[in-house]
Protein backbone atom coordinates (compact mmCIF):
# COMPACT_ATOMS: atom_id res chain seq x y z
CA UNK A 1 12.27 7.88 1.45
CA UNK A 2 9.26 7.75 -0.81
CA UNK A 3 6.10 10.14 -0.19
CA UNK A 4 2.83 8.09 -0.83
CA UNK A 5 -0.29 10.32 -1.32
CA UNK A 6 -3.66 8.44 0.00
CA UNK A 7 -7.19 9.71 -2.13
CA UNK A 8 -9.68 10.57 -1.94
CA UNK A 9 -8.51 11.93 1.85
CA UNK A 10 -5.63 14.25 0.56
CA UNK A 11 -3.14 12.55 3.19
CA UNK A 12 0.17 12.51 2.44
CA UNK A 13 2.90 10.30 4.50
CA UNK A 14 6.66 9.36 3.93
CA UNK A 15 7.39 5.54 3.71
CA UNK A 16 10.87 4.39 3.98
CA UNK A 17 13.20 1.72 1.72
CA UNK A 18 12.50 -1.77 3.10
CA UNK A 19 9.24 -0.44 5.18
CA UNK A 20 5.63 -1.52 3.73
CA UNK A 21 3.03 0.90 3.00
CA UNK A 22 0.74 -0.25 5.52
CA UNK A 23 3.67 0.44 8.31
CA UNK A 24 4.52 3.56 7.20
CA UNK A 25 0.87 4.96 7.62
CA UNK A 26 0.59 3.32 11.22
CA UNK A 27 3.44 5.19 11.90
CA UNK A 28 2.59 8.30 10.69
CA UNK A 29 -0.72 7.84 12.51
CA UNK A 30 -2.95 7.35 10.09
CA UNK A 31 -6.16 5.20 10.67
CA UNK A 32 -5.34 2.93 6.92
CA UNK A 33 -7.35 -0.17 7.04
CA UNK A 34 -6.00 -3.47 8.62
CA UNK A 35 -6.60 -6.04 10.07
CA UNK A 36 -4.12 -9.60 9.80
CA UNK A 37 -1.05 -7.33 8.21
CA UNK A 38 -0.13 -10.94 6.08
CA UNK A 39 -2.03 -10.43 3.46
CA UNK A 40 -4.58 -13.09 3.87
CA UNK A 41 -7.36 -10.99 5.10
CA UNK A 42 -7.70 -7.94 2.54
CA UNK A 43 -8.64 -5.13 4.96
CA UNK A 44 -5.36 -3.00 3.48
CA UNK A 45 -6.02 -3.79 -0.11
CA UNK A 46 -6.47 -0.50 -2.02
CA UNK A 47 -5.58 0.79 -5.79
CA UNK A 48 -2.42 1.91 -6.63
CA UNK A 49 -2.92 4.74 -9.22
CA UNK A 50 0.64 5.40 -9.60
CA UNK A 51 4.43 4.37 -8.66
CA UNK A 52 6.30 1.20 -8.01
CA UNK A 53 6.08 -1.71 -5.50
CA UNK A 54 8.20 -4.59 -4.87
CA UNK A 55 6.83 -7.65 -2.59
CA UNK A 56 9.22 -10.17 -0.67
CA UNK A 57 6.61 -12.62 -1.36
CA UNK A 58 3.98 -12.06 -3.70
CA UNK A 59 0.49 -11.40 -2.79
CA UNK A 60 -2.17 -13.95 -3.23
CA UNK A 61 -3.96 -11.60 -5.89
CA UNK A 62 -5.40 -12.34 -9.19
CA UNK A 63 -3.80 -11.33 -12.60
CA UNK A 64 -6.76 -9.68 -12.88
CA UNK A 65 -6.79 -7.77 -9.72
CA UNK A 66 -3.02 -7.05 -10.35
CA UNK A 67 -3.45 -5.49 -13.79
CA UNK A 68 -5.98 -3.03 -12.40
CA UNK A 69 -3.77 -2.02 -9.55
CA UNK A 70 -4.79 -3.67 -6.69
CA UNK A 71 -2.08 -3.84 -3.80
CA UNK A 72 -1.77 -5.37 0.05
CA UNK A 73 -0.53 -2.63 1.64
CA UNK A 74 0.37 -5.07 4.09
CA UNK A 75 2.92 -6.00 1.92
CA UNK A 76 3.56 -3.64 -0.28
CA UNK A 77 7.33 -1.90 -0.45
CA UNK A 78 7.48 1.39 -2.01
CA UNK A 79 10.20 1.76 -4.92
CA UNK A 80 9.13 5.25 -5.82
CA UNK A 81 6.76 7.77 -4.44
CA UNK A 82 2.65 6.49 -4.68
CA UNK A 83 -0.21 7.40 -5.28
CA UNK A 84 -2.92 5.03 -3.76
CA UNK A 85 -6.53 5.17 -3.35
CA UNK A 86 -8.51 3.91 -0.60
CA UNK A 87 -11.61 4.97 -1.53
């Protein structure tokens, strides 16, 4: 289990191997942004400030967007505890 920190809110929530980000805040009851949950529409997209990620399938984002940290929750895998921010 990884612990992903969400900021500027100061919520903190575990996320499990295997389990996206965007899951693992539903099911810790947190209201993260959403909408589609493949990726297409962008509601979960938020920074990743720290930690690693793996995708099954990778995320129709832009080198760009990927070098400054940009993520789809949606699906997003946690492979070490995160920092994100949704601000």
């Amino acid at each position: 289990m990884y612990q992903v920190r969400l900021l500027p809110h100061e919520m903190t929530f575990t996320a499990e191997h295997g389990q996206t980000v965007l899951e693992a805040a539903l099911n810790a009851g947190i209201a993260f942004p959403n909408r589609c949950q493949v990726g297409a529409c962008a509601m979960c997209m938020c920074r990743k400030l720290a930690g690693e990620i793996r995708y099954q399938l990778e995320p129709m984002l832009t080198e760009k967007e990927q070098a400054e940290g940009w993520i789809f929750a949606c699906q997003a895998m946690a492979e070490s505890d995160l920092v994100l921010d949704l601000d």
